[in-house]
PDB file of N, CA and C in Angstrom:
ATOM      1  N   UNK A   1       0.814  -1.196   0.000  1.00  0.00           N
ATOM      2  CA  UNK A   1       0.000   0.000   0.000  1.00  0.00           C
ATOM      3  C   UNK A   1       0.859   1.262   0.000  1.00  0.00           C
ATOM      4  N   UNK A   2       1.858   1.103   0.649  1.00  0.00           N
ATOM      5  CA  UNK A   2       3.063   2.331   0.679  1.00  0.00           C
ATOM      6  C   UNK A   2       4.154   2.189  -0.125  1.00  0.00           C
ATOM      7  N   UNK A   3       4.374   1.476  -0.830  1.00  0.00           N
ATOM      8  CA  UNK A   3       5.015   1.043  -1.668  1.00  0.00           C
ATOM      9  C   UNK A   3       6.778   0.948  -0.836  1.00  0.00           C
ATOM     10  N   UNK A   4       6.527   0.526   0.099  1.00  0.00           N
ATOM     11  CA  UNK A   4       8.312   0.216   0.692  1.00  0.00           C
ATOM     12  C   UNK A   4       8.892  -0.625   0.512  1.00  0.00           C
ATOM     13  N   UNK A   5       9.955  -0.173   0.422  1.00  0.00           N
ATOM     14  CA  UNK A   5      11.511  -1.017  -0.342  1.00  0.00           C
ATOM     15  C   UNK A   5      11.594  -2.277   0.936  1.00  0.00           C
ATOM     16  N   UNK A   6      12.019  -2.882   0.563  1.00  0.00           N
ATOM     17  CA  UNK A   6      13.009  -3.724   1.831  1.00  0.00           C
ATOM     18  C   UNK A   6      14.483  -2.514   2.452  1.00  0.00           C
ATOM     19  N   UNK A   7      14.945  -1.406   1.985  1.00  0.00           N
ATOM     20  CA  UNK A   7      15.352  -0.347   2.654  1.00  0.00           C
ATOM     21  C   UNK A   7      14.753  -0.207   3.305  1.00  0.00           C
ATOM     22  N   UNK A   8      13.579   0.386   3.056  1.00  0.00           N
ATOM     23  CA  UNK A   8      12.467   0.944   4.374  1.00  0.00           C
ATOM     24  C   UNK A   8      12.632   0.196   5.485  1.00  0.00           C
ATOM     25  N   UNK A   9      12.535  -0.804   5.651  1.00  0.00           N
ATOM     26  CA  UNK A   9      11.996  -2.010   6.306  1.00  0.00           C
ATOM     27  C   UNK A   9      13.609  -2.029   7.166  1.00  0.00           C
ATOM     28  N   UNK A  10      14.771  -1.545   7.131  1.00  0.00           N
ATOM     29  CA  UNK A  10      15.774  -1.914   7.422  1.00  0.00           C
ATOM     30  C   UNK A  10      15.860  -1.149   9.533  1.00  0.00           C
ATOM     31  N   UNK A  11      16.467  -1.809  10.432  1.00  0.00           N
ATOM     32  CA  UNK A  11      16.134  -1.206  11.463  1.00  0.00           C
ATOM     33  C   UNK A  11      14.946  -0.977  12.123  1.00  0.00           C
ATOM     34  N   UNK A  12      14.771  -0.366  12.980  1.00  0.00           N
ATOM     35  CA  UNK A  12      13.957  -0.356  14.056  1.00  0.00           C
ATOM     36  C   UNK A  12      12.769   0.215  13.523  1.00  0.00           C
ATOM     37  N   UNK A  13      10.952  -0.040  13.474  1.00  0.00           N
ATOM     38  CA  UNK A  13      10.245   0.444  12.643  1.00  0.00           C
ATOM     39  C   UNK A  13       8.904   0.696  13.776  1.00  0.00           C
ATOM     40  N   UNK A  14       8.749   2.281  13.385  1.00  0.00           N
ATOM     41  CA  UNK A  14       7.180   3.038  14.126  1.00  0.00           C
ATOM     42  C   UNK A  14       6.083   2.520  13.280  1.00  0.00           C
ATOM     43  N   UNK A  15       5.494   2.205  14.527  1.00  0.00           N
ATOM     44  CA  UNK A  15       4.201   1.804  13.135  1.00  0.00           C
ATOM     45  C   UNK A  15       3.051   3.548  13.783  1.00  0.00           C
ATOM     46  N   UNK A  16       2.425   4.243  13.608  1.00  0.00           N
ATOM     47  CA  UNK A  16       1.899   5.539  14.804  1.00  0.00           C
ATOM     48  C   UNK A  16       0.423   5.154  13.707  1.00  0.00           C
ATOM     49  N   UNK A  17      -0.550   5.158  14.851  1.00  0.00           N
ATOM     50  CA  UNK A  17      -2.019   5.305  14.115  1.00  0.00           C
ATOM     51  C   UNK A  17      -1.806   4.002  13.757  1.00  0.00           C
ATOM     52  N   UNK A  18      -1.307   3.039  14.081  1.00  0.00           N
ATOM     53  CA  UNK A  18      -1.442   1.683  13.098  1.00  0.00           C
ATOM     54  C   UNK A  18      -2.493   0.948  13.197  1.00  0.00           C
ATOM     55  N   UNK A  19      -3.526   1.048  13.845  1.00  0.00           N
ATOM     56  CA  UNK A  19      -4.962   0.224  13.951  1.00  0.00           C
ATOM     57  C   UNK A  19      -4.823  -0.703  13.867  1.00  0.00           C
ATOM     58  N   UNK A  20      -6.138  -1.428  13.702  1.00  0.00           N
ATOM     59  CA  UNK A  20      -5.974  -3.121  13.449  1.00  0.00           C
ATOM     60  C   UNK A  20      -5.616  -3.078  11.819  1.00  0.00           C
ATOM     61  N   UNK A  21      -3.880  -3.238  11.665  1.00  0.00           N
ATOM     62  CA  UNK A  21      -3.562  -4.172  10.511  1.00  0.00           C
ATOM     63  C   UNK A  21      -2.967  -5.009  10.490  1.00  0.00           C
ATOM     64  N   UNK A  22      -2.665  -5.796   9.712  1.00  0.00           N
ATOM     65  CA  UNK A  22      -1.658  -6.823   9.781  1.00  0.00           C
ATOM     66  C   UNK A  22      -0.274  -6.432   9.179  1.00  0.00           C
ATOM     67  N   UNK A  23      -0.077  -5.168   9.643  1.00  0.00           N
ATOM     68  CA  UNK A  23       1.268  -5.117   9.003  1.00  0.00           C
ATOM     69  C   UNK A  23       2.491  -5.854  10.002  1.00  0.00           C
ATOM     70  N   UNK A  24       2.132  -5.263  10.724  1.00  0.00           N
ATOM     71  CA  UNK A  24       2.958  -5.438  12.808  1.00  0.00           C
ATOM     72  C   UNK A  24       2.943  -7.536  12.489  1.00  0.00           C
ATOM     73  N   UNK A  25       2.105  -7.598  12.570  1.00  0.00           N
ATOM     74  CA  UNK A  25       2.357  -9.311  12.500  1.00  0.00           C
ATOM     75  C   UNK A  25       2.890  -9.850  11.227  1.00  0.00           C
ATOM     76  N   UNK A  26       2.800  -9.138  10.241  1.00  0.00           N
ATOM     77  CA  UNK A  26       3.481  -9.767   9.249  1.00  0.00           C
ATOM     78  C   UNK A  26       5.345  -9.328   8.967  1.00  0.00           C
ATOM     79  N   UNK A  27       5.345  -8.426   9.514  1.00  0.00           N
ATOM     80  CA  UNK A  27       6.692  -8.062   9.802  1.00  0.00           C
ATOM     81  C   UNK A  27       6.954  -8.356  10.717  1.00  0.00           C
ATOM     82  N   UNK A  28       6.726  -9.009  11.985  1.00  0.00           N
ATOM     83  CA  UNK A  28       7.768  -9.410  13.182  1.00  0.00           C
ATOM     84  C   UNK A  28       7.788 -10.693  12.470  1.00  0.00           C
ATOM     85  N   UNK A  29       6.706 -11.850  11.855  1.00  0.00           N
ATOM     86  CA  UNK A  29       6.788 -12.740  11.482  1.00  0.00           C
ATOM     87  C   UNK A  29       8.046 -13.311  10.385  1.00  0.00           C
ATOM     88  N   UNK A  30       8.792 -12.049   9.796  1.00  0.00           N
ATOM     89  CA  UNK A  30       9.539 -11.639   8.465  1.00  0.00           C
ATOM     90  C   UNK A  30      10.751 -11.718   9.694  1.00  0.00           C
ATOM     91  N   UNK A  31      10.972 -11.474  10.529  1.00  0.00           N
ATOM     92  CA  UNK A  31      11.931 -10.889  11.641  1.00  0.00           C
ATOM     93  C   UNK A  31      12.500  -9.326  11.854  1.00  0.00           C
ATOM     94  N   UNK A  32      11.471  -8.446  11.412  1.00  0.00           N
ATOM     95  CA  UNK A  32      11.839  -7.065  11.376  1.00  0.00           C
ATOM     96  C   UNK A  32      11.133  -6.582  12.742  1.00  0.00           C
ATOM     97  N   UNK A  33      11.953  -5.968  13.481  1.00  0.00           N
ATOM     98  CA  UNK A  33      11.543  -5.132  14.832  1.00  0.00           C
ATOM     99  C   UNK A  33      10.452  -4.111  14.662  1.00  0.00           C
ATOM    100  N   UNK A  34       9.339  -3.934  14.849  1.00  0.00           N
ATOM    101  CA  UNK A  34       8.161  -3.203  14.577  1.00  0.00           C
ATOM    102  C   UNK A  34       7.345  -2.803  15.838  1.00  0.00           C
ATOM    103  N   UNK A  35       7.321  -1.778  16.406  1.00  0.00           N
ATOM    104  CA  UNK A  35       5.857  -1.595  17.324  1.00  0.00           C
ATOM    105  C   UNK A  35       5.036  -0.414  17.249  1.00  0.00           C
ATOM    106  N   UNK A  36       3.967  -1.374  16.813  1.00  0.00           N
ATOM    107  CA  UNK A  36       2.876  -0.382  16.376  1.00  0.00           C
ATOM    108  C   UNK A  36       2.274   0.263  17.328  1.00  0.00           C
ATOM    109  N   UNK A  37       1.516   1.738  17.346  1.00  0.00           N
ATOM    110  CA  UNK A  37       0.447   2.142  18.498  1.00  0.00           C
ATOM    111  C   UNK A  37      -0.775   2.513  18.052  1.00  0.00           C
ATOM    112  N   UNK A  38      -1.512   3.038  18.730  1.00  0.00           N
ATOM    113  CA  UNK A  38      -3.019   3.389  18.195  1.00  0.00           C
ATOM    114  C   UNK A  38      -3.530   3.033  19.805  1.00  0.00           C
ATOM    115  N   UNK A  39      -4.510   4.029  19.898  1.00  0.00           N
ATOM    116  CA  UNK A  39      -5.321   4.018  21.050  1.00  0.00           C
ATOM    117  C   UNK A  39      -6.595   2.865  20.922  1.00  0.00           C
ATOM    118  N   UNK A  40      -6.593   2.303  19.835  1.00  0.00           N
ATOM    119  CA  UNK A  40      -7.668   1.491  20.059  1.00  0.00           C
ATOM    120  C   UNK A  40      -7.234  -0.056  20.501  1.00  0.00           C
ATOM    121  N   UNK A  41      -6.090   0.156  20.664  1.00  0.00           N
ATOM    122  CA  UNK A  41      -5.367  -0.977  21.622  1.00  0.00           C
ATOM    123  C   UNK A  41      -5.627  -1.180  23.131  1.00  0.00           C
ATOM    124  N   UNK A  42      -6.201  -0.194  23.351  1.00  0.00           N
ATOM    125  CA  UNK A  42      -6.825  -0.473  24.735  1.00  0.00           C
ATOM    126  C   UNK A  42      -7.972  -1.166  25.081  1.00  0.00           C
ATOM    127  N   UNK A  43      -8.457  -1.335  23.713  1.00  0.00           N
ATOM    128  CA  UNK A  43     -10.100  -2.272  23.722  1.00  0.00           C
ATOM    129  C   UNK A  43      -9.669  -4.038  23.978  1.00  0.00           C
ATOM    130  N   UNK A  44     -10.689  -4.345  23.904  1.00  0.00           N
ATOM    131  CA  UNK A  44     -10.522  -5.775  23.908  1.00  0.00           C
ATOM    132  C   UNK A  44     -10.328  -6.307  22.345  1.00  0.00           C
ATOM    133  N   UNK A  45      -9.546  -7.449  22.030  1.00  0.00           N
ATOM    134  CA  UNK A  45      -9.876  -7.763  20.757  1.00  0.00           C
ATOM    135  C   UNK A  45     -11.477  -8.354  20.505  1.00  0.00           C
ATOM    136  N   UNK A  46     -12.372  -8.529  20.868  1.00  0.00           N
ATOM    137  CA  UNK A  46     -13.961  -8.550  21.238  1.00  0.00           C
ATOM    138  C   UNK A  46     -14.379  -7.260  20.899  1.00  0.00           C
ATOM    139  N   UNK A  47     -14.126  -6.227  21.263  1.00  0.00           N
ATOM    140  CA  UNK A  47     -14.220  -5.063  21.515  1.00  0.00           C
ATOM    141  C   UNK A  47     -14.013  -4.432  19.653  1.00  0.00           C
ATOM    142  N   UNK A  48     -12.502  -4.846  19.329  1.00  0.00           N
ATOM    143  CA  UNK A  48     -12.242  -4.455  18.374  1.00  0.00           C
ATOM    144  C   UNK A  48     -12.607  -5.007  17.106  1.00  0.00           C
ATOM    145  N   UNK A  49     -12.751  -6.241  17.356  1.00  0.00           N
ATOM    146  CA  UNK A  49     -13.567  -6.967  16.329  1.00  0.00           C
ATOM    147  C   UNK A  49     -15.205  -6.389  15.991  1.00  0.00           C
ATOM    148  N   UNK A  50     -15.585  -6.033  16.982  1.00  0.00           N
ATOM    149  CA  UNK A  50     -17.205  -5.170  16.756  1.00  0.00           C
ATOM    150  C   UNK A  50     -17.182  -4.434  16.242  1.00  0.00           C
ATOM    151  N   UNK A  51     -15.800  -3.542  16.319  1.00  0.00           N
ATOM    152  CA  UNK A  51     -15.290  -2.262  15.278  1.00  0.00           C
ATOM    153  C   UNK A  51     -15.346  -2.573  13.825  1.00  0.00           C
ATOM    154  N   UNK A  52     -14.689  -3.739  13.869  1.00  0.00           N
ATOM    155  CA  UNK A  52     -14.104  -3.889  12.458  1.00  0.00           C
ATOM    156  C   UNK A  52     -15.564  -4.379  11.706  1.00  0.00           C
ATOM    157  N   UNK A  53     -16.300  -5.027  12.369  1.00  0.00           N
ATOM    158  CA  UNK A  53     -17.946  -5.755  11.570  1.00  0.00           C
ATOM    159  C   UNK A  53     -18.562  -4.431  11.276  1.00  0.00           C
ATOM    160  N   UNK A  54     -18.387  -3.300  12.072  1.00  0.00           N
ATOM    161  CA  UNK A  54     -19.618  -2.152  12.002  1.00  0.00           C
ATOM    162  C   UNK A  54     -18.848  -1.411  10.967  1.00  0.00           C
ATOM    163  N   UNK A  55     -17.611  -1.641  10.496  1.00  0.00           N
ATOM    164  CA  UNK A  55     -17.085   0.064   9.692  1.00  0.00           C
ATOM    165  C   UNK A  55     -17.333  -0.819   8.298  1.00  0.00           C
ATOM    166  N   UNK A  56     -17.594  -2.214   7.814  1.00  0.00           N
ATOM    167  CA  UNK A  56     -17.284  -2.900   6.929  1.00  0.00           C
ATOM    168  C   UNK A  56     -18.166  -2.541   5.670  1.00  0.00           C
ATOM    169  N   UNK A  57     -19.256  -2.780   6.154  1.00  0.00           N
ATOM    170  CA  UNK A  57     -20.183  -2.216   5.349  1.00  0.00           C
ATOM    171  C   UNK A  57     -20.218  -0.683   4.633  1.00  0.00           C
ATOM    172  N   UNK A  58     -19.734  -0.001   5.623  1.00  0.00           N
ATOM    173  CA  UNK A  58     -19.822   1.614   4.786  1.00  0.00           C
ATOM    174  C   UNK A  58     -18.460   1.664   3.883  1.00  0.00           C
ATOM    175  N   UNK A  59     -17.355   0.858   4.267  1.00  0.00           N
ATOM    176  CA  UNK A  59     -16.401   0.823   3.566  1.00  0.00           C
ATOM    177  C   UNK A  59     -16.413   0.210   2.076  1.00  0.00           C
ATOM    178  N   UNK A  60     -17.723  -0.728   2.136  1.00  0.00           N
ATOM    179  CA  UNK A  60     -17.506  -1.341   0.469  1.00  0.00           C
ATOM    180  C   UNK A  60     -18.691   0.040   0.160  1.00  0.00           C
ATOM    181  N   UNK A  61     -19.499   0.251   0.904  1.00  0.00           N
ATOM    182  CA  UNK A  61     -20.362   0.904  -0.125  1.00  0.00           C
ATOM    183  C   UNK A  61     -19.782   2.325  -0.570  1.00  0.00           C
ATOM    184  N   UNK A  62     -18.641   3.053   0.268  1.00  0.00           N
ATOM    185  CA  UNK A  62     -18.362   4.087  -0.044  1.00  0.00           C
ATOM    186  C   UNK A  62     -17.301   3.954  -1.831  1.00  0.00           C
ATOM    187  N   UNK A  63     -16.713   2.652  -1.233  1.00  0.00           N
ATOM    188  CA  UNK A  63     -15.778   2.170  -2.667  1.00  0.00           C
ATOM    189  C   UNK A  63     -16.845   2.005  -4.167  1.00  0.00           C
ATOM    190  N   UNK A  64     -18.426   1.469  -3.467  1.00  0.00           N
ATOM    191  CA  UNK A  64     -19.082   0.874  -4.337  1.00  0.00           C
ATOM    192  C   UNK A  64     -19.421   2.458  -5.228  1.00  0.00           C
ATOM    193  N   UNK A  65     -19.448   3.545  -4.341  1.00  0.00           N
ATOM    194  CA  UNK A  65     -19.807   4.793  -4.446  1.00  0.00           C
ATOM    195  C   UNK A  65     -18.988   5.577  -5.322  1.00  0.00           C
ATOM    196  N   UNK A  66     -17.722   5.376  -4.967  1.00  0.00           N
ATOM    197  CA  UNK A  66     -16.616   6.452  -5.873  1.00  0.00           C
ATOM    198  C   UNK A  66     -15.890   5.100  -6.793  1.00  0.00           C
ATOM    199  N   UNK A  67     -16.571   4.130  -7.152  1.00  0.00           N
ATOM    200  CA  UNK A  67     -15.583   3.087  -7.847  1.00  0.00           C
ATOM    201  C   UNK A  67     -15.321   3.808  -9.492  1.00  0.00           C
ATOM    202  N   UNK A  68     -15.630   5.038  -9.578  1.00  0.00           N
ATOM    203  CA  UNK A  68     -15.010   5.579 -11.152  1.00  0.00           C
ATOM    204  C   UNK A  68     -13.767   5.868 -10.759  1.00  0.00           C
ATOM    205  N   UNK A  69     -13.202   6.037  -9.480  1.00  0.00           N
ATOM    206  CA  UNK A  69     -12.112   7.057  -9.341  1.00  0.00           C
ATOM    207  C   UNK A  69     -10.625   6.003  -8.918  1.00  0.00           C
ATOM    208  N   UNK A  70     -11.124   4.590  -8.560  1.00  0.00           N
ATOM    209  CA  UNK A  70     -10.301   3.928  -8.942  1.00  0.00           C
ATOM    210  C   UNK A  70      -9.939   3.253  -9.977  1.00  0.00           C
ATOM    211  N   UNK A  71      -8.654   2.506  -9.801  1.00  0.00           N
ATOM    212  CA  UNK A  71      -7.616   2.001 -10.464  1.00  0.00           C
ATOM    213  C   UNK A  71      -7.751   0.490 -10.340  1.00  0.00           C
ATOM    214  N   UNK A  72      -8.763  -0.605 -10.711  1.00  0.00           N
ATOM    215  CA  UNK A  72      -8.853  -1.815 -10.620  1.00  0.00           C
ATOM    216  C   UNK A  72      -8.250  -2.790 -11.461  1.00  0.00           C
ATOM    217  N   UNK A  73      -7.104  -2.971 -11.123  1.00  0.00           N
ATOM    218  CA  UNK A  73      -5.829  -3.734 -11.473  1.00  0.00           C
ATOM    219  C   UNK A  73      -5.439  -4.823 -10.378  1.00  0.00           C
ATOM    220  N   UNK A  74      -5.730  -4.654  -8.452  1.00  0.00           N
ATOM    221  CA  UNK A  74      -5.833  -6.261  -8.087  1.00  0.00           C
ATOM    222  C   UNK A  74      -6.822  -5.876  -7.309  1.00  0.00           C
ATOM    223  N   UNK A  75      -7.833  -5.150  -7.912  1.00  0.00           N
ATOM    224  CA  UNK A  75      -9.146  -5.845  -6.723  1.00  0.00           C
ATOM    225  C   UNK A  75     -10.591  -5.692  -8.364  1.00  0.00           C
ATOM    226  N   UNK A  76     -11.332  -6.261  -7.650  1.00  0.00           N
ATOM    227  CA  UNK A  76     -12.195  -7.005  -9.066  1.00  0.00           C
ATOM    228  C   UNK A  76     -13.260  -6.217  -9.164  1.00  0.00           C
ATOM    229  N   UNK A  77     -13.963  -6.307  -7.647  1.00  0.00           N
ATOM    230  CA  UNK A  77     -15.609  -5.501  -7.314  1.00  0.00           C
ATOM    231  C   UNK A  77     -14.818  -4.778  -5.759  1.00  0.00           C
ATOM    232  N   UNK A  78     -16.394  -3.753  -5.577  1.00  0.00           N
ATOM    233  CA  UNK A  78     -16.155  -3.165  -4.903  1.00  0.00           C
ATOM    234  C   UNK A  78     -16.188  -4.246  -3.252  1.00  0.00           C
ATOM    235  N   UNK A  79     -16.284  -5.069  -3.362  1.00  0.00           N
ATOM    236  CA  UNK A  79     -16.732  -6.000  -2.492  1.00  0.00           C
ATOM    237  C   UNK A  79     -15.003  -6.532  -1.679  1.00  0.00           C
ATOM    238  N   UNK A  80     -14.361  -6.477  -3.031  1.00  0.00           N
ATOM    239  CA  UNK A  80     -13.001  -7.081  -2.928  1.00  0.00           C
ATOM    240  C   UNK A  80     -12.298  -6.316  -1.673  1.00  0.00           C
ATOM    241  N   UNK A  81     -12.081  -5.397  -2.218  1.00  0.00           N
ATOM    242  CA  UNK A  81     -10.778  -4.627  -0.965  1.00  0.00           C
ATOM    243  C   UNK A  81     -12.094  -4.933   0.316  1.00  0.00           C
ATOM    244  N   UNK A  82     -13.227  -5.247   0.214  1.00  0.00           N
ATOM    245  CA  UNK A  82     -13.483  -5.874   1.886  1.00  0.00           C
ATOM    246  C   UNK A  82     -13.491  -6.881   2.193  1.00  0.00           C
ATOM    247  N   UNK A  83     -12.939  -7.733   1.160  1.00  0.00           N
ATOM    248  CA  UNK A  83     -12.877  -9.036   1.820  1.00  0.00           C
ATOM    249  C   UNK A  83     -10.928  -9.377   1.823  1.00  0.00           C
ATOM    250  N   UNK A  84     -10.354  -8.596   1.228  1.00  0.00           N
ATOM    251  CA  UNK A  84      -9.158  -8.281   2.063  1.00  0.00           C
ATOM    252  C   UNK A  84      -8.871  -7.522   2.741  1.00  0.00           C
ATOM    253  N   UNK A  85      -9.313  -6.706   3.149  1.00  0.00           N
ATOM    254  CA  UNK A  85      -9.380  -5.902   4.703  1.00  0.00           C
ATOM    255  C   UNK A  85      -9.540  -6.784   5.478  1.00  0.00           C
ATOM    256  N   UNK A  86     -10.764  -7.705   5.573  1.00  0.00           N
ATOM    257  CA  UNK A  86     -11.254  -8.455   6.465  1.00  0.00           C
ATOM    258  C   UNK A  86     -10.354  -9.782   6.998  1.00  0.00           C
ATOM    259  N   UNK A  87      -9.633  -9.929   5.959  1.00  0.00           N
ATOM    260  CA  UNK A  87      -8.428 -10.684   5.764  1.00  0.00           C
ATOM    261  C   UNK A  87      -7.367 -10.059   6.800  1.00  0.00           C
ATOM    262  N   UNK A  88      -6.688  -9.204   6.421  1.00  0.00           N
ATOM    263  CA  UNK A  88      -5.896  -8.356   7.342  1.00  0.00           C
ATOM    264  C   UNK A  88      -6.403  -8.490   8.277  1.00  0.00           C
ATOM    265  N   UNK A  89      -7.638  -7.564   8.972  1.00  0.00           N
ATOM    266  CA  UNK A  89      -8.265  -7.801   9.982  1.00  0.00           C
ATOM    267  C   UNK A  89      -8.138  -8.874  11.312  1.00  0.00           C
ATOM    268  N   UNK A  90      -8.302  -9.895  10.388  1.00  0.00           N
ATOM    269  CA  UNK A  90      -8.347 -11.207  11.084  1.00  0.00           C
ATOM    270  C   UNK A  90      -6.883 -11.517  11.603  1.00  0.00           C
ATOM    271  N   UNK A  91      -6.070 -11.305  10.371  1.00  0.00           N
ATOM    272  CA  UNK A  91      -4.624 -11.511  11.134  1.00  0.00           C
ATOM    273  C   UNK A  91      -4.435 -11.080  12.264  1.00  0.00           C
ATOM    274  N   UNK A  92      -4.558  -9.688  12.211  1.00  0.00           N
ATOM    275  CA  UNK A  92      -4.157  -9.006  13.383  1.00  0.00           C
ATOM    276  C   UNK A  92      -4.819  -9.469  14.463  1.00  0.00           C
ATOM    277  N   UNK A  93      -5.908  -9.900  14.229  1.00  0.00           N
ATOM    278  CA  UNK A  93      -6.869  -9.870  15.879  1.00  0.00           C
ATOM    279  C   UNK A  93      -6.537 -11.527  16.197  1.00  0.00           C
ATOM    280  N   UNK A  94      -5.610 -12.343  15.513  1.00  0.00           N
ATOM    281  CA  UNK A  94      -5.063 -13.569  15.909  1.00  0.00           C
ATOM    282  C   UNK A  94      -3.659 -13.058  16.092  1.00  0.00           C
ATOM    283  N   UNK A  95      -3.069 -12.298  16.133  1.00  0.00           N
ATOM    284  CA  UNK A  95      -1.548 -11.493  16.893  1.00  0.00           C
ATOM    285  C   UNK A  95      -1.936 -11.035  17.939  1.00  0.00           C
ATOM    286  N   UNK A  96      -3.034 -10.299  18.145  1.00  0.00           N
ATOM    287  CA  UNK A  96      -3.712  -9.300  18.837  1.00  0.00           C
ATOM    288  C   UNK A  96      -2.769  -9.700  20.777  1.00  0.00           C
ATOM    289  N   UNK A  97      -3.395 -10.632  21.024  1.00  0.00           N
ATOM    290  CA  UNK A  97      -3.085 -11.066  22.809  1.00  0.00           C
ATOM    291  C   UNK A  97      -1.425 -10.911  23.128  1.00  0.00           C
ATOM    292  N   UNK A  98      -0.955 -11.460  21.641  1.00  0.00           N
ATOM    293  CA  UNK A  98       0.845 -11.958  21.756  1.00  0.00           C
ATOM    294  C   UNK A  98       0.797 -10.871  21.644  1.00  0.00           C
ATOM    295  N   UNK A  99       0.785  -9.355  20.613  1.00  0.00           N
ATOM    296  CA  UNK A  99       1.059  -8.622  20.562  1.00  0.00           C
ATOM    297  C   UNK A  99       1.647  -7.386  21.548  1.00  0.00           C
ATOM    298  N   UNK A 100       0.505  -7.561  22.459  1.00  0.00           N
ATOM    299  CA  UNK A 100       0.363  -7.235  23.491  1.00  0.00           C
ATOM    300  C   UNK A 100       1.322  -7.567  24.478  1.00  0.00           C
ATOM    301  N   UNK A 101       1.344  -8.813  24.655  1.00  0.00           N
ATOM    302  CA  UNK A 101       2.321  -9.506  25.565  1.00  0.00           C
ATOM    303  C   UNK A 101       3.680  -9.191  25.056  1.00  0.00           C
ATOM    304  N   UNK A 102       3.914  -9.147  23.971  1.00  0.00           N
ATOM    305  CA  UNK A 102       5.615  -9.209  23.853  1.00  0.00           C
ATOM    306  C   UNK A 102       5.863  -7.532  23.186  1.00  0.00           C
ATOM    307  N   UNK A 103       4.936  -6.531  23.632  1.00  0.00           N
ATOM    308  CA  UNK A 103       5.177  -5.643  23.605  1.00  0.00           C
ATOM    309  C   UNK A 103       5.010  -4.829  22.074  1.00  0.00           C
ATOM    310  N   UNK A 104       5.014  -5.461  20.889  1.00  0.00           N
ATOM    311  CA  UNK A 104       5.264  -5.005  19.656  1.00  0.00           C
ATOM    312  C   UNK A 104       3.935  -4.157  19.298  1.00  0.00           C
ATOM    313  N   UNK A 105       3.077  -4.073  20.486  1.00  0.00           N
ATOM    314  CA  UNK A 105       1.955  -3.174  19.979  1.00  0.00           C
ATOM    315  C   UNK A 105       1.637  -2.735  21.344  1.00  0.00           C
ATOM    316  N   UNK A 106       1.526  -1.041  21.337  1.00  0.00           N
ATOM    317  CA  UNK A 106       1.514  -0.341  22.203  1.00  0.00           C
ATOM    318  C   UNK A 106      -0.155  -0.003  22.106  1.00  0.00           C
ATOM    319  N   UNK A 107      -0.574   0.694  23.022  1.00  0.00           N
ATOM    320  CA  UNK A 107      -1.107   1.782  23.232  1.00  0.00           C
ATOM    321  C   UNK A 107      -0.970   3.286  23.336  1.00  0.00           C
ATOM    322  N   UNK A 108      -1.603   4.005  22.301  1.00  0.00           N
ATOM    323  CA  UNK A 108      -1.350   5.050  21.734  1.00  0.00           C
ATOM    324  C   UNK A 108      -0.927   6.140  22.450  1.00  0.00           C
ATOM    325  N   UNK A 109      -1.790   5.707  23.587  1.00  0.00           N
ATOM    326  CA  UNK A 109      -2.022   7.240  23.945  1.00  0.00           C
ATOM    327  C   UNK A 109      -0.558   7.324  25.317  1.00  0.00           C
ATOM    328  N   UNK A 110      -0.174   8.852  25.687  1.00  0.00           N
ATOM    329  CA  UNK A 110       0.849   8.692  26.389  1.00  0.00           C
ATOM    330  C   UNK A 110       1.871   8.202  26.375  1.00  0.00           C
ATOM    331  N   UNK A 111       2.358   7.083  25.175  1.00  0.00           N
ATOM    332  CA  UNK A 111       3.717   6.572  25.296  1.00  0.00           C
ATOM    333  C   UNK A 111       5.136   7.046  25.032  1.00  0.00           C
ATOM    334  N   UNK A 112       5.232   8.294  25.033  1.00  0.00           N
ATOM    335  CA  UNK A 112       6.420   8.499  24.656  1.00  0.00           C
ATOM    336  C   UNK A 112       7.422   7.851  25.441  1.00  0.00           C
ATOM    337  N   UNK A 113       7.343   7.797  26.680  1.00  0.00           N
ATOM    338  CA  UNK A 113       8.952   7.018  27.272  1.00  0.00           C
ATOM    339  C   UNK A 113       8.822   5.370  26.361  1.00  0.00           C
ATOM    340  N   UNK A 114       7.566   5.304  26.560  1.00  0.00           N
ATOM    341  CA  UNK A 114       7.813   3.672  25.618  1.00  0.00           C
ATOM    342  C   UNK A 114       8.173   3.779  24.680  1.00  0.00           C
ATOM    343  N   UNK A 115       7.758   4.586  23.539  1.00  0.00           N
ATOM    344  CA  UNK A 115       8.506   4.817  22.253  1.00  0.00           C
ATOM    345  C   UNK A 115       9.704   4.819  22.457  1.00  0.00           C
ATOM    346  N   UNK A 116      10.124   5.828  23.246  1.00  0.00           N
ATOM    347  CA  UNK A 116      11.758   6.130  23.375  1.00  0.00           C
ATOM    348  C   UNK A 116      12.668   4.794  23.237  1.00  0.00           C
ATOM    349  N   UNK A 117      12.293   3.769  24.209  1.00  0.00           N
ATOM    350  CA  UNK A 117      12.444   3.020  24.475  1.00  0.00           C
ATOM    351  C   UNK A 117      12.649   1.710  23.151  1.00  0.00           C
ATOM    352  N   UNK A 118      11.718   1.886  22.884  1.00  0.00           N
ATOM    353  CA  UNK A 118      11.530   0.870  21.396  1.00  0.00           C
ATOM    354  C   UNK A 118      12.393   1.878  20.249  1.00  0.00           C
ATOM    355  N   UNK A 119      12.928   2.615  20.507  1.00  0.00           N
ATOM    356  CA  UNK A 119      13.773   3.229  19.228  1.00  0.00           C
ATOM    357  C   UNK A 119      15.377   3.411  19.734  1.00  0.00           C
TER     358      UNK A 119
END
């Protein structure tokens, strides 16, 4: 989506605002040092999963809405980028507990000594 090099990727990596994605789990999984934050890390993954069912719907229909203004080269219908979101989604909220536990995903709010710390 950001189009980063494996440069990018080199050293210690902020994920800020990172929500539920699967980027954080697919890069520690790669072995790259990553910790993501976002305040909605304080919810439960229960919690956050209710998030992710309720925004789903306005998200295909808004795509279904402006689909002149994209570029459909790897997604098919407007349906698609939600059923890989939902994909992502899922990753993350099966990282979600470890995440937590081994630190690679913060909570947003207030952390600067933790940041410090992770950099």
């Amino acid at each position: 989506m950001f189009a980063l090099t494996p440069g990018d990727l080199l050293g210690k990596i902020l994920d800020c605002a990172a929500g539920p994605s699967s980027f954080n789990a697919e890069l520690i999984a790669e072995g790259h040092e990553v910790t993501s934050c976002d305040p909605i890390y304080s919810l439960s993954a229960e919690e956050i999963h209710a998030r992710i069912l309720a925004t789903r719907d306005r998200m295909v229909a808004n795509v279904r809405a402006a689909r002149e203004e994209f570029v459909w080269q790897e997604f098919i219908t407007p349906q698609h980028p939600g059923e890989v979101r939902m994909a992502a989604m899922q990753r993350f909220l099966t990282d979600f507990p470890e995440g937590l536990i081994q630190t690679n995903l913060q909570v947003g709010e207030g952390v600067d000594k933790r940041l410090d710390d992770a950099l």
